[in-house]
PDB file of N, CA and C in Angstrom:
ATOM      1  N   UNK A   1      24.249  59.476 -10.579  1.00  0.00           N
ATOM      2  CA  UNK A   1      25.190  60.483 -10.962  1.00  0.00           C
ATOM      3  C   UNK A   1      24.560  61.311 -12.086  1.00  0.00           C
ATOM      4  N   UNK A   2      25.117  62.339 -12.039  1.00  0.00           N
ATOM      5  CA  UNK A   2      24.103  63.324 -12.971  1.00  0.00           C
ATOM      6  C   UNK A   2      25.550  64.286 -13.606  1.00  0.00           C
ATOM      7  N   UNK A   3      25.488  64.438 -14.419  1.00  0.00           N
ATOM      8  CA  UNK A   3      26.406  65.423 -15.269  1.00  0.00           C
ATOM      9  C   UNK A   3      26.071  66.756 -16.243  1.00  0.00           C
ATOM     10  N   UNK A   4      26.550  68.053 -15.613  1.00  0.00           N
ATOM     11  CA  UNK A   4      25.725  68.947 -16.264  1.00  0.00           C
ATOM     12  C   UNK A   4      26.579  69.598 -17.111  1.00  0.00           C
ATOM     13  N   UNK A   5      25.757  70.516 -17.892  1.00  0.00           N
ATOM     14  CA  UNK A   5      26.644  71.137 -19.778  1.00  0.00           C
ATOM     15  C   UNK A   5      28.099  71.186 -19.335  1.00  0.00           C
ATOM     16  N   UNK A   6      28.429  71.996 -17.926  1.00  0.00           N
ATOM     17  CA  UNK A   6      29.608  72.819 -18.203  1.00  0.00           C
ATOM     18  C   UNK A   6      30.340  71.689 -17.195  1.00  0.00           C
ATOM     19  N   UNK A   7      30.059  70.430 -17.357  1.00  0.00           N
ATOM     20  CA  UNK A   7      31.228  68.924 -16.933  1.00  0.00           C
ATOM     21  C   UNK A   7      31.167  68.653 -15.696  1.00  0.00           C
ATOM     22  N   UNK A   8      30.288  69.797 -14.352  1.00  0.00           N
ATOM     23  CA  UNK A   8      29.980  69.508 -13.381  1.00  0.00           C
ATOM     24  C   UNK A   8      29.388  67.913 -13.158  1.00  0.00           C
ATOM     25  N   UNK A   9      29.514  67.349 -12.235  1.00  0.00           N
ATOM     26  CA  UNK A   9      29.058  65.926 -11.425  1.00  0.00           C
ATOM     27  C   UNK A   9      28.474  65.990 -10.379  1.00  0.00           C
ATOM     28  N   UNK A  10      26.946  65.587 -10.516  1.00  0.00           N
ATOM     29  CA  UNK A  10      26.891  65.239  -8.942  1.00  0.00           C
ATOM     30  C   UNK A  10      26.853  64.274  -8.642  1.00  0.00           C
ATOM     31  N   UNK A  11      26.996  63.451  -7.682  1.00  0.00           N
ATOM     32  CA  UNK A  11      26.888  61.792  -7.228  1.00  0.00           C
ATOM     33  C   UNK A  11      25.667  61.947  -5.849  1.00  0.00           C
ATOM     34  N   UNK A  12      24.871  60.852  -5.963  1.00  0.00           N
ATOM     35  CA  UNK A  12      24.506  61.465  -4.786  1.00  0.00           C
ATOM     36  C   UNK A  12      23.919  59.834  -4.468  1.00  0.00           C
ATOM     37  N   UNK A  13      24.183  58.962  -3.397  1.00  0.00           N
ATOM     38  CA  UNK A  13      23.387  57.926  -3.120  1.00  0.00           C
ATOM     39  C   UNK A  13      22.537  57.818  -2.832  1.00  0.00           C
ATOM     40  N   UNK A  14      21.378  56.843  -2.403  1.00  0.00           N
ATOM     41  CA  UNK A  14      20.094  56.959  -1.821  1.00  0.00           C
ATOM     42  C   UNK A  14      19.912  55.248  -2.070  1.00  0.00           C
ATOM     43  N   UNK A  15      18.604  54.929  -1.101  1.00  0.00           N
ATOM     44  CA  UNK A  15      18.723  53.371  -1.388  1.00  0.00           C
ATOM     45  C   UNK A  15      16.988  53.360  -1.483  1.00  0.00           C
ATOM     46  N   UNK A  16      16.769  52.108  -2.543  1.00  0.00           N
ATOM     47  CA  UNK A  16      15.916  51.603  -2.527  1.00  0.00           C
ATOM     48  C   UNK A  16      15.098  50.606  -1.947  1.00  0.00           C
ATOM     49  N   UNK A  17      14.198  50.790  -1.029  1.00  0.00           N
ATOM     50  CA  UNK A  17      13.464  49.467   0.034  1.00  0.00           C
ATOM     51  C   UNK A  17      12.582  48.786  -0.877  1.00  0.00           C
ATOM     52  N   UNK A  18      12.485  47.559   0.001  1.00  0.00           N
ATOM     53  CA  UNK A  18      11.137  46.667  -0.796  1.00  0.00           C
ATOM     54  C   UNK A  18      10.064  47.500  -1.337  1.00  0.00           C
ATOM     55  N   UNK A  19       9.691  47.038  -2.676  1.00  0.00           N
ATOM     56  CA  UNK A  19       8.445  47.739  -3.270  1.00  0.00           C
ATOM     57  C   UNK A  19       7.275  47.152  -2.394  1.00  0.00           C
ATOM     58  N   UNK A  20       6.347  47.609  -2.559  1.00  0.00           N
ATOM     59  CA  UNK A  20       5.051  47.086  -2.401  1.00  0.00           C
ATOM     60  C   UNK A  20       4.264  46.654  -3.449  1.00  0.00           C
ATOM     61  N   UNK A  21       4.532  44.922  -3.008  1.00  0.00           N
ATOM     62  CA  UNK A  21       3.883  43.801  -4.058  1.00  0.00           C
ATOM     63  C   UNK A  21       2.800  43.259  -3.910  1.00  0.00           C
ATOM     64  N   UNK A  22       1.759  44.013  -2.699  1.00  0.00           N
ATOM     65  CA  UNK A  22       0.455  43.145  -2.151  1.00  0.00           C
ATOM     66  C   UNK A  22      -0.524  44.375  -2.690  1.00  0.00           C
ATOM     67  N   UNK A  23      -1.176  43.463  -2.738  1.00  0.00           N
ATOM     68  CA  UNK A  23      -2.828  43.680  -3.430  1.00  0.00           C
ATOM     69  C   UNK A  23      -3.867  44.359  -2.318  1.00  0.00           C
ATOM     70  N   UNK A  24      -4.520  45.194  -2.996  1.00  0.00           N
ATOM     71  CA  UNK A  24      -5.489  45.610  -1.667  1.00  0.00           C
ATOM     72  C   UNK A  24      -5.725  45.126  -0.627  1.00  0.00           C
ATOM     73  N   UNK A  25      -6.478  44.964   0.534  1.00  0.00           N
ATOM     74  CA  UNK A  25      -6.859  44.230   1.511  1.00  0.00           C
ATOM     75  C   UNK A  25      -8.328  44.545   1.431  1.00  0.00           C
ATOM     76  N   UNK A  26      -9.485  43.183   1.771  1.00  0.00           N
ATOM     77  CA  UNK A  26     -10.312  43.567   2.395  1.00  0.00           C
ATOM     78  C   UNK A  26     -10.393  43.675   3.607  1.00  0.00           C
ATOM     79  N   UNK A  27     -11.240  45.165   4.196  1.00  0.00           N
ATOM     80  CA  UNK A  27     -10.687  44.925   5.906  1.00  0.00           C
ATOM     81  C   UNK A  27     -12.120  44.663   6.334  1.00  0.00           C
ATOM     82  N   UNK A  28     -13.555  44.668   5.450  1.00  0.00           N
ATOM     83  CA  UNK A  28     -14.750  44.364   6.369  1.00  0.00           C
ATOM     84  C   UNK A  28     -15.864  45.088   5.296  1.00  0.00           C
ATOM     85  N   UNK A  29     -16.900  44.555   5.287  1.00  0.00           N
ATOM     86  CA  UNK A  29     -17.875  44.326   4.443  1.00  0.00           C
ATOM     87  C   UNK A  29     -19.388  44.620   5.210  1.00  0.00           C
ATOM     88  N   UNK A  30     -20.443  45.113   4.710  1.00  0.00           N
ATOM     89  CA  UNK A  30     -21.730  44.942   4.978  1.00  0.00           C
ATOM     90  C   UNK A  30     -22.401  45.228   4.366  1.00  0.00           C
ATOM     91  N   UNK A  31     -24.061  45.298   4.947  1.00  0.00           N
ATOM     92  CA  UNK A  31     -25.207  45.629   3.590  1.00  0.00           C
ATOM     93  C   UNK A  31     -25.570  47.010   4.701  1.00  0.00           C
ATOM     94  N   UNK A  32     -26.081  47.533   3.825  1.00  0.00           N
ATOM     95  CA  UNK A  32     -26.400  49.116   3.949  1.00  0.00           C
ATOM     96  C   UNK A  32     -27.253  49.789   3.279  1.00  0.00           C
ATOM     97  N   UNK A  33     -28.731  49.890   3.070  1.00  0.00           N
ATOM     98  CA  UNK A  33     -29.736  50.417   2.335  1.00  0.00           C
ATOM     99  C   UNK A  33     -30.021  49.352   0.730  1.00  0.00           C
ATOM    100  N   UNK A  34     -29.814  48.680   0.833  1.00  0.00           N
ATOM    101  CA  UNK A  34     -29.908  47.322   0.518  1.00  0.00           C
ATOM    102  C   UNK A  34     -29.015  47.307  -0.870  1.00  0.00           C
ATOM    103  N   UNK A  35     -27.759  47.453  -0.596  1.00  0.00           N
ATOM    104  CA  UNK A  35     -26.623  47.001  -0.928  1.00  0.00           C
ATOM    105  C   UNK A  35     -25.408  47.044  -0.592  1.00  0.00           C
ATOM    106  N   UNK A  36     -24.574  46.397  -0.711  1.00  0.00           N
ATOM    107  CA  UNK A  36     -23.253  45.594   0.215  1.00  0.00           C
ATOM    108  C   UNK A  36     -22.158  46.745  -0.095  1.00  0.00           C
ATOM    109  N   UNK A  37     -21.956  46.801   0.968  1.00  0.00           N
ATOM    110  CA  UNK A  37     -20.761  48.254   1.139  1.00  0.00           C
ATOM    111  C   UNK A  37     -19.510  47.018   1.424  1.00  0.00           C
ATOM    112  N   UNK A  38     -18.153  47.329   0.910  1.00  0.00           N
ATOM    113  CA  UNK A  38     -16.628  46.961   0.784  1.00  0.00           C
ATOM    114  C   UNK A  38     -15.818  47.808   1.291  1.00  0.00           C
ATOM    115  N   UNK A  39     -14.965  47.913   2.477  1.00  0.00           N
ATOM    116  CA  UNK A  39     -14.021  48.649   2.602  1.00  0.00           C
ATOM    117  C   UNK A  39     -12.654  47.961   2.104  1.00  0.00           C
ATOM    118  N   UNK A  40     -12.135  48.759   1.839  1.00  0.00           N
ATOM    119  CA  UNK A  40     -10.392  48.429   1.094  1.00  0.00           C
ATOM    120  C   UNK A  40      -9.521  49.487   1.816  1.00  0.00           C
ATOM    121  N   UNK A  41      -8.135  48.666   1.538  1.00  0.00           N
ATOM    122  CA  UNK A  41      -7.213  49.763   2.226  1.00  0.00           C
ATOM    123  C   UNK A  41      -5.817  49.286   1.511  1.00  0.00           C
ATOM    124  N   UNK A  42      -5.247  49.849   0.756  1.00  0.00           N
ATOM    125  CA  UNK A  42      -4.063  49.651   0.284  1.00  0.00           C
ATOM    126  C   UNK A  42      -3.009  51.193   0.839  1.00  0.00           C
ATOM    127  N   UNK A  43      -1.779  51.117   1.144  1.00  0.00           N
ATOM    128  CA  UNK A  43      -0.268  51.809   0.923  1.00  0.00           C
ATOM    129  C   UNK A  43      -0.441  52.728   0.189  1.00  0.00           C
ATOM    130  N   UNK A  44      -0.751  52.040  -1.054  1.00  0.00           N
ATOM    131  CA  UNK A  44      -0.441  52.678  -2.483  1.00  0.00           C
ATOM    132  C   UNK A  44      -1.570  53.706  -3.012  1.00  0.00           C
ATOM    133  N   UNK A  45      -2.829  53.132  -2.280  1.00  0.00           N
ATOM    134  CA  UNK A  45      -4.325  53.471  -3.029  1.00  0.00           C
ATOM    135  C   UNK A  45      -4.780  52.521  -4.060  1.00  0.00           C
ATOM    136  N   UNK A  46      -5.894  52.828  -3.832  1.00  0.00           N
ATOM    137  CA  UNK A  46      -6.533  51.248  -4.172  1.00  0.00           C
ATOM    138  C   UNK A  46      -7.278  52.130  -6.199  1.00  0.00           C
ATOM    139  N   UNK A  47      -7.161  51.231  -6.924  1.00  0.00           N
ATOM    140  CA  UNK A  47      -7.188  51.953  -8.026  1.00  0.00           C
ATOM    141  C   UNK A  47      -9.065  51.416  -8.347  1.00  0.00           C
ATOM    142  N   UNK A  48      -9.438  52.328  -7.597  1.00  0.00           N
ATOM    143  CA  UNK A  48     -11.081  52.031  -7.620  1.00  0.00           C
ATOM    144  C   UNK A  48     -11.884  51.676  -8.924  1.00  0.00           C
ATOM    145  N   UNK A  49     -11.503  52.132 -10.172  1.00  0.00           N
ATOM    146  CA  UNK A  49     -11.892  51.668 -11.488  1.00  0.00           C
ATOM    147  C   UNK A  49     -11.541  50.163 -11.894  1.00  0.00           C
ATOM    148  N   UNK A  50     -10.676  49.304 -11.048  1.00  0.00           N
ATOM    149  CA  UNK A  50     -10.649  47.950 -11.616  1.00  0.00           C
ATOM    150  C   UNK A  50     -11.447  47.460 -10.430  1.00  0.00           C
ATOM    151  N   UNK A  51     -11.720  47.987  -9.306  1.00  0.00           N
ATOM    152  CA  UNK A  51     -12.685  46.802  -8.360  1.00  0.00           C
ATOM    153  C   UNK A  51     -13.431  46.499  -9.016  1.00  0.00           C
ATOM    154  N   UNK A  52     -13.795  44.788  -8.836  1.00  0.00           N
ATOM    155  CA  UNK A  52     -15.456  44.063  -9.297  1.00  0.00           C
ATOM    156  C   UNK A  52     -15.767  43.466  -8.897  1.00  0.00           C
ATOM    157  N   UNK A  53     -16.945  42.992  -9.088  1.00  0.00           N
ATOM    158  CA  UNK A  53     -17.424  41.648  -8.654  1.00  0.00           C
ATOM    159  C   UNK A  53     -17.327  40.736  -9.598  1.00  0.00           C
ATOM    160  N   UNK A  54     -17.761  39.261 -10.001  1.00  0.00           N
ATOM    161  CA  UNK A  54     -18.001  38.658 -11.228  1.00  0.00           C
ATOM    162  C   UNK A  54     -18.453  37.451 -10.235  1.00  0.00           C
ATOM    163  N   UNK A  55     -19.698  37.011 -10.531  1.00  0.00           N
ATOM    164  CA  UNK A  55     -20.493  36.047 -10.588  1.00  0.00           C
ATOM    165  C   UNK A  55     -20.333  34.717 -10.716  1.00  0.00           C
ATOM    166  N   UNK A  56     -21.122  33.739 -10.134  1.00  0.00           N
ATOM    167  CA  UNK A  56     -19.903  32.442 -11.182  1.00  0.00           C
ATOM    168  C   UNK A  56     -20.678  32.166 -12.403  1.00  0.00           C
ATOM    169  N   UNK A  57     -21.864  32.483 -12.781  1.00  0.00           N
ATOM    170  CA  UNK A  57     -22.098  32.735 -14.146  1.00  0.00           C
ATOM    171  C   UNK A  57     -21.275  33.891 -14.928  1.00  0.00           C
ATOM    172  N   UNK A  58     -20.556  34.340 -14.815  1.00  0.00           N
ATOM    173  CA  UNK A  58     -19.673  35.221 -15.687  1.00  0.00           C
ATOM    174  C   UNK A  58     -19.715  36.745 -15.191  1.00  0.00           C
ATOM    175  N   UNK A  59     -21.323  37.151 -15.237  1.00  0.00           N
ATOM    176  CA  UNK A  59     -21.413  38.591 -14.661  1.00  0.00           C
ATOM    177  C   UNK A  59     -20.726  39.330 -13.808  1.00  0.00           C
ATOM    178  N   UNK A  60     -19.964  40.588 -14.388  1.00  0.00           N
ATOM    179  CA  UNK A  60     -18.957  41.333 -13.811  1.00  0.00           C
ATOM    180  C   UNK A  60     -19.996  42.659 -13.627  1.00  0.00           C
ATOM    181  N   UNK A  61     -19.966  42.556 -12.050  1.00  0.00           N
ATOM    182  CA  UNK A  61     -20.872  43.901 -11.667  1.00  0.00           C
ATOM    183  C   UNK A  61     -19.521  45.039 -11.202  1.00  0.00           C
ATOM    184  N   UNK A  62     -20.012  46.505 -11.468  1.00  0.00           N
ATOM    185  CA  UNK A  62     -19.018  46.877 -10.955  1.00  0.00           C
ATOM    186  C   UNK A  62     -19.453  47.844  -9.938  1.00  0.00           C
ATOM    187  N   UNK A  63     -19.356  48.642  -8.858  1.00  0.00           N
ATOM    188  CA  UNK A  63     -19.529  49.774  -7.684  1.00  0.00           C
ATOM    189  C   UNK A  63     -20.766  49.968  -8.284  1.00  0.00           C
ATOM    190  N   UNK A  64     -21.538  50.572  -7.502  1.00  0.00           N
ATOM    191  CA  UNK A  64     -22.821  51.437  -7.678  1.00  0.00           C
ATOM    192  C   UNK A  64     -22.161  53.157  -7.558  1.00  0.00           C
ATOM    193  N   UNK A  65     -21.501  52.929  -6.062  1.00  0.00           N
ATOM    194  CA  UNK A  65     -20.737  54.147  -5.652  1.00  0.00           C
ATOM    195  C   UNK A  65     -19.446  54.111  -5.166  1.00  0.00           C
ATOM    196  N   UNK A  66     -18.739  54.957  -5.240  1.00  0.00           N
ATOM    197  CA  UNK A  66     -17.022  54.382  -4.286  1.00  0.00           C
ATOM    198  C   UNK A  66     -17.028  56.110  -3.783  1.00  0.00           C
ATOM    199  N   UNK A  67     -16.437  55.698  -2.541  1.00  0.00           N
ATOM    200  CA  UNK A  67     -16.211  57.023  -1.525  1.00  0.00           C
ATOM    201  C   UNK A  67     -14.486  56.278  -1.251  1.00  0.00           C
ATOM    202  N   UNK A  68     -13.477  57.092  -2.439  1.00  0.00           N
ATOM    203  CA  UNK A  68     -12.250  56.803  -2.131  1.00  0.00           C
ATOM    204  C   UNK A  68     -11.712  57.507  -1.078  1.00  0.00           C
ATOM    205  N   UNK A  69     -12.237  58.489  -0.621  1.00  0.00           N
ATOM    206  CA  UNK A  69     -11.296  58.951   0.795  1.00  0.00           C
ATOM    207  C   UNK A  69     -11.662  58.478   1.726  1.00  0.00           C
ATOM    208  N   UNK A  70     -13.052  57.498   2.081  1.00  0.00           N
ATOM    209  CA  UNK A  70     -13.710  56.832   3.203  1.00  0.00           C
ATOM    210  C   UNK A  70     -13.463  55.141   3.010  1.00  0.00           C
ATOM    211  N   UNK A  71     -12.213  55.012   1.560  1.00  0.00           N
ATOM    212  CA  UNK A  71     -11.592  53.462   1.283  1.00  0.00           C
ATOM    213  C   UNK A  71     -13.456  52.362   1.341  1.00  0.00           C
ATOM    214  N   UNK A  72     -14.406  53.158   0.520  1.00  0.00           N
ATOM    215  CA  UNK A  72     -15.685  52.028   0.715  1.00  0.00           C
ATOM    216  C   UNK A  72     -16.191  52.310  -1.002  1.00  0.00           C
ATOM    217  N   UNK A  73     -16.717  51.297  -1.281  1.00  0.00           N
ATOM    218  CA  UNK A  73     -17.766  51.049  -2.461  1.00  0.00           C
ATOM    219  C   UNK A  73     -18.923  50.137  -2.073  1.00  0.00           C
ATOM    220  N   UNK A  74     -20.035  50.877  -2.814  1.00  0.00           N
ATOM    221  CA  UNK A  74     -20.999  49.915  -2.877  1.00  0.00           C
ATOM    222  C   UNK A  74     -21.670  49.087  -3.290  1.00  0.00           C
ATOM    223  N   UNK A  75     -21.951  48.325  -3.832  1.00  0.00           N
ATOM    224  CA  UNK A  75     -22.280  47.358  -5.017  1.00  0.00           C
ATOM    225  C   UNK A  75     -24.237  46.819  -4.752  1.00  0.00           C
ATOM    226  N   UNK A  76     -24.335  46.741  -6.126  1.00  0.00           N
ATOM    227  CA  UNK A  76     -26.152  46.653  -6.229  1.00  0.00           C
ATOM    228  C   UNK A  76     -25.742  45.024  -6.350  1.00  0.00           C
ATOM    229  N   UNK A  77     -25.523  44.109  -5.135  1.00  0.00           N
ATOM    230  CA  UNK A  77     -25.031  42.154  -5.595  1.00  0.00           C
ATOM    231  C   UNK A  77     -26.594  41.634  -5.274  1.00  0.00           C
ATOM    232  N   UNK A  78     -27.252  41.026  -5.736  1.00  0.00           N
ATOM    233  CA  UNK A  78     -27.896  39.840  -5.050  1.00  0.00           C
ATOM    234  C   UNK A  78     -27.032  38.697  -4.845  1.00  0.00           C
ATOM    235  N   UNK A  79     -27.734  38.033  -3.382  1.00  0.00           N
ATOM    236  CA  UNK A  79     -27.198  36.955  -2.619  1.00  0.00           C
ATOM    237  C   UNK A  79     -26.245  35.898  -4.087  1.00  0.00           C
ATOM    238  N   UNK A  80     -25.141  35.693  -3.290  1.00  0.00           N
ATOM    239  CA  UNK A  80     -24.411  34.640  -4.089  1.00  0.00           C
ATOM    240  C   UNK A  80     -22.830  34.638  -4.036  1.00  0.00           C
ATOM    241  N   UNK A  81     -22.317  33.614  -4.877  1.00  0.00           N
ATOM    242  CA  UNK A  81     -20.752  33.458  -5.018  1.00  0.00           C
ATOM    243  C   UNK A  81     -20.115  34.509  -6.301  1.00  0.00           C
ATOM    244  N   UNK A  82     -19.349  34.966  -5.112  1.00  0.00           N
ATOM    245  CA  UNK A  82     -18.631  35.963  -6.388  1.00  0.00           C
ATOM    246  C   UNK A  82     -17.014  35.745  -6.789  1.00  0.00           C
ATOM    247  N   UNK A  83     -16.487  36.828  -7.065  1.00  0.00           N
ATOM    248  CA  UNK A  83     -14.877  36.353  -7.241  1.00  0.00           C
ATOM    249  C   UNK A  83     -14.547  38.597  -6.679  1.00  0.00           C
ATOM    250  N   UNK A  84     -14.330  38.884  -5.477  1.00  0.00           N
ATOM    251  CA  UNK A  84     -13.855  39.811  -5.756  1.00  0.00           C
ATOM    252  C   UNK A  84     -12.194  40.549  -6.199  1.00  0.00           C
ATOM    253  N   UNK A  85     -12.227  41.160  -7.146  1.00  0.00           N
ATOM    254  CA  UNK A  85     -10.794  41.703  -8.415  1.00  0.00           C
ATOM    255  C   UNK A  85     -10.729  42.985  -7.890  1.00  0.00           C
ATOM    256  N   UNK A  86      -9.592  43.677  -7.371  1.00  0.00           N
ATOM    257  CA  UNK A  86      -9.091  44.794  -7.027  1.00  0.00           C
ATOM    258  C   UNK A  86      -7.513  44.979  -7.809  1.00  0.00           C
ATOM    259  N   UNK A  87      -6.823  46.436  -8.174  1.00  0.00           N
ATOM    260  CA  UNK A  87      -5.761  46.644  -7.816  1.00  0.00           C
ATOM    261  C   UNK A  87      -5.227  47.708  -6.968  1.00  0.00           C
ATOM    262  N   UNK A  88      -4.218  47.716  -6.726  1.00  0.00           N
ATOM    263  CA  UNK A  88      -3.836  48.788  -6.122  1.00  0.00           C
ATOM    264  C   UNK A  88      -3.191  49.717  -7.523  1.00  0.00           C
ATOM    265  N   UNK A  89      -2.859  51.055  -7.141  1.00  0.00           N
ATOM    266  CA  UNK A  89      -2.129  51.999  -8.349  1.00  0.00           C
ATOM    267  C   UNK A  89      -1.074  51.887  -8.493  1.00  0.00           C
ATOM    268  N   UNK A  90      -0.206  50.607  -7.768  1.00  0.00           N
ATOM    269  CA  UNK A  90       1.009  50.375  -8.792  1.00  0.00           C
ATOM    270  C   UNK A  90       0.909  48.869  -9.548  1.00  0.00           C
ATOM    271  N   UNK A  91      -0.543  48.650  -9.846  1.00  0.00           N
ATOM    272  CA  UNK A  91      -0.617  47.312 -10.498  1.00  0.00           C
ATOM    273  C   UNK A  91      -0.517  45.972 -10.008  1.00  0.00           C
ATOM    274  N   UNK A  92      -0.821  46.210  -8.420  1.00  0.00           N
ATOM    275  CA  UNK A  92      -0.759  44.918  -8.003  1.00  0.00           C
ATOM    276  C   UNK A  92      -2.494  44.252  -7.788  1.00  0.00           C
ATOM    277  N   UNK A  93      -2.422  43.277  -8.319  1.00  0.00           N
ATOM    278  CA  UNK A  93      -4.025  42.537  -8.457  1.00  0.00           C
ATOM    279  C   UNK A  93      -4.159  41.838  -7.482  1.00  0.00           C
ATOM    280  N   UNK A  94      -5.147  41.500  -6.531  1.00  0.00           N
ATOM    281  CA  UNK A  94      -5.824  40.702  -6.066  1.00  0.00           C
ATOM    282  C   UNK A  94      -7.302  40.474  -6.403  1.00  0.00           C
ATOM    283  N   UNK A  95      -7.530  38.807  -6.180  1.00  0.00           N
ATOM    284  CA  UNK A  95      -8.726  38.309  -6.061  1.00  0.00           C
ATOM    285  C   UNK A  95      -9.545  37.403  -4.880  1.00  0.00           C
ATOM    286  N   UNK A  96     -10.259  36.917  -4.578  1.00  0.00           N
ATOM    287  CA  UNK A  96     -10.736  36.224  -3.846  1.00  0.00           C
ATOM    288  C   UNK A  96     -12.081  35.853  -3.909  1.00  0.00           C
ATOM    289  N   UNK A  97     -12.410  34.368  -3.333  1.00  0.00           N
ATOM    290  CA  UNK A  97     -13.653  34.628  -3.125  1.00  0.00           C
ATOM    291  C   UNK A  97     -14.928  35.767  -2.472  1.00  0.00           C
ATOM    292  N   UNK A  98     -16.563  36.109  -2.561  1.00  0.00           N
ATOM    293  CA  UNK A  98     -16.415  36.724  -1.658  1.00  0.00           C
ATOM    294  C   UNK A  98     -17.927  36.701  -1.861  1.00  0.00           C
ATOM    295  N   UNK A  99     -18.476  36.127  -0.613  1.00  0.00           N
ATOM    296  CA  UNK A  99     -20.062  35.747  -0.309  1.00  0.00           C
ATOM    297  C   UNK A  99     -21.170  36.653   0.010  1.00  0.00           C
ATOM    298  N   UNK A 100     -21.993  36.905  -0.944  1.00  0.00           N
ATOM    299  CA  UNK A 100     -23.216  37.864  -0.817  1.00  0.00           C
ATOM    300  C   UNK A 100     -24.290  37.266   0.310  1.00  0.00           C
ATOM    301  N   UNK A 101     -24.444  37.190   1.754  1.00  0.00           N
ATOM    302  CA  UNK A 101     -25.632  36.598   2.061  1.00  0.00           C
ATOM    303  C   UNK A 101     -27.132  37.518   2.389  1.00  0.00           C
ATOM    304  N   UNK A 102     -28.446  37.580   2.016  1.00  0.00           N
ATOM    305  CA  UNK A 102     -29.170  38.494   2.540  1.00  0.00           C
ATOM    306  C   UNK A 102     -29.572  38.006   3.714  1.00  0.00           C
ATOM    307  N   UNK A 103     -30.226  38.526   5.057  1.00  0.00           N
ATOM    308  CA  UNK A 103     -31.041  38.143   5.698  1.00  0.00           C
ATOM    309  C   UNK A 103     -31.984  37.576   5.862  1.00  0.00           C
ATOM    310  N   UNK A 104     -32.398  36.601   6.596  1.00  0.00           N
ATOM    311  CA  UNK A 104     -33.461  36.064   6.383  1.00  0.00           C
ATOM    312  C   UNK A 104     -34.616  36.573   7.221  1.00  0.00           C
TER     313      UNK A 104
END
């Protein structure tokens, strides 16, 4: 309801649906000029400045490059266990494991 100077009212309903409470998705991964390309795909948009990697020694690598209208980043990883950290732009976080392997 809204009320204006001269005492007018408007009422007007409308309803609110489930927010969106999920975290990016990964939808598929590869290596590409010798480093590992990530596609993502969130609703909301994926808030490309918190994607990372982090190491299980601690090291938090972050994109080399991100092509947000093509939902991909690329990352400079050597082979190993990571933890990948995304949000989307209304603050929803996900993590997961997520395995660097090179070719042999």
């Amino acid at each position: 309801m809204a009320a204006g100077a001269n005492g007018r009212t408007v009422r007007v309903d409308f309803l609110v649906g489930d927010g969106d409470l999920s975290s990016p998705v990964l939808v598929e991964s590869w290596g590409e000029n010798g480093l590992v390309a990530l596609r993502l795909q969130d609703p909301s948009g994926v808030d490309w400045p918190t994607l990372s990697l982090t190491g299980e020694d601690g090291t938090s690598l972050s994109p080399r490059r991100v092509d947000g209208a093509a939902g991909v980043a690329w990352f400079d990883a050597p082979a190993g266990r990571y933890t990948l950290s995304v949000c989307d732009r209304l603050g929803n976080r996900g993590s997961g494991p997520f395995w660097v392997e090179l070719p042999q």
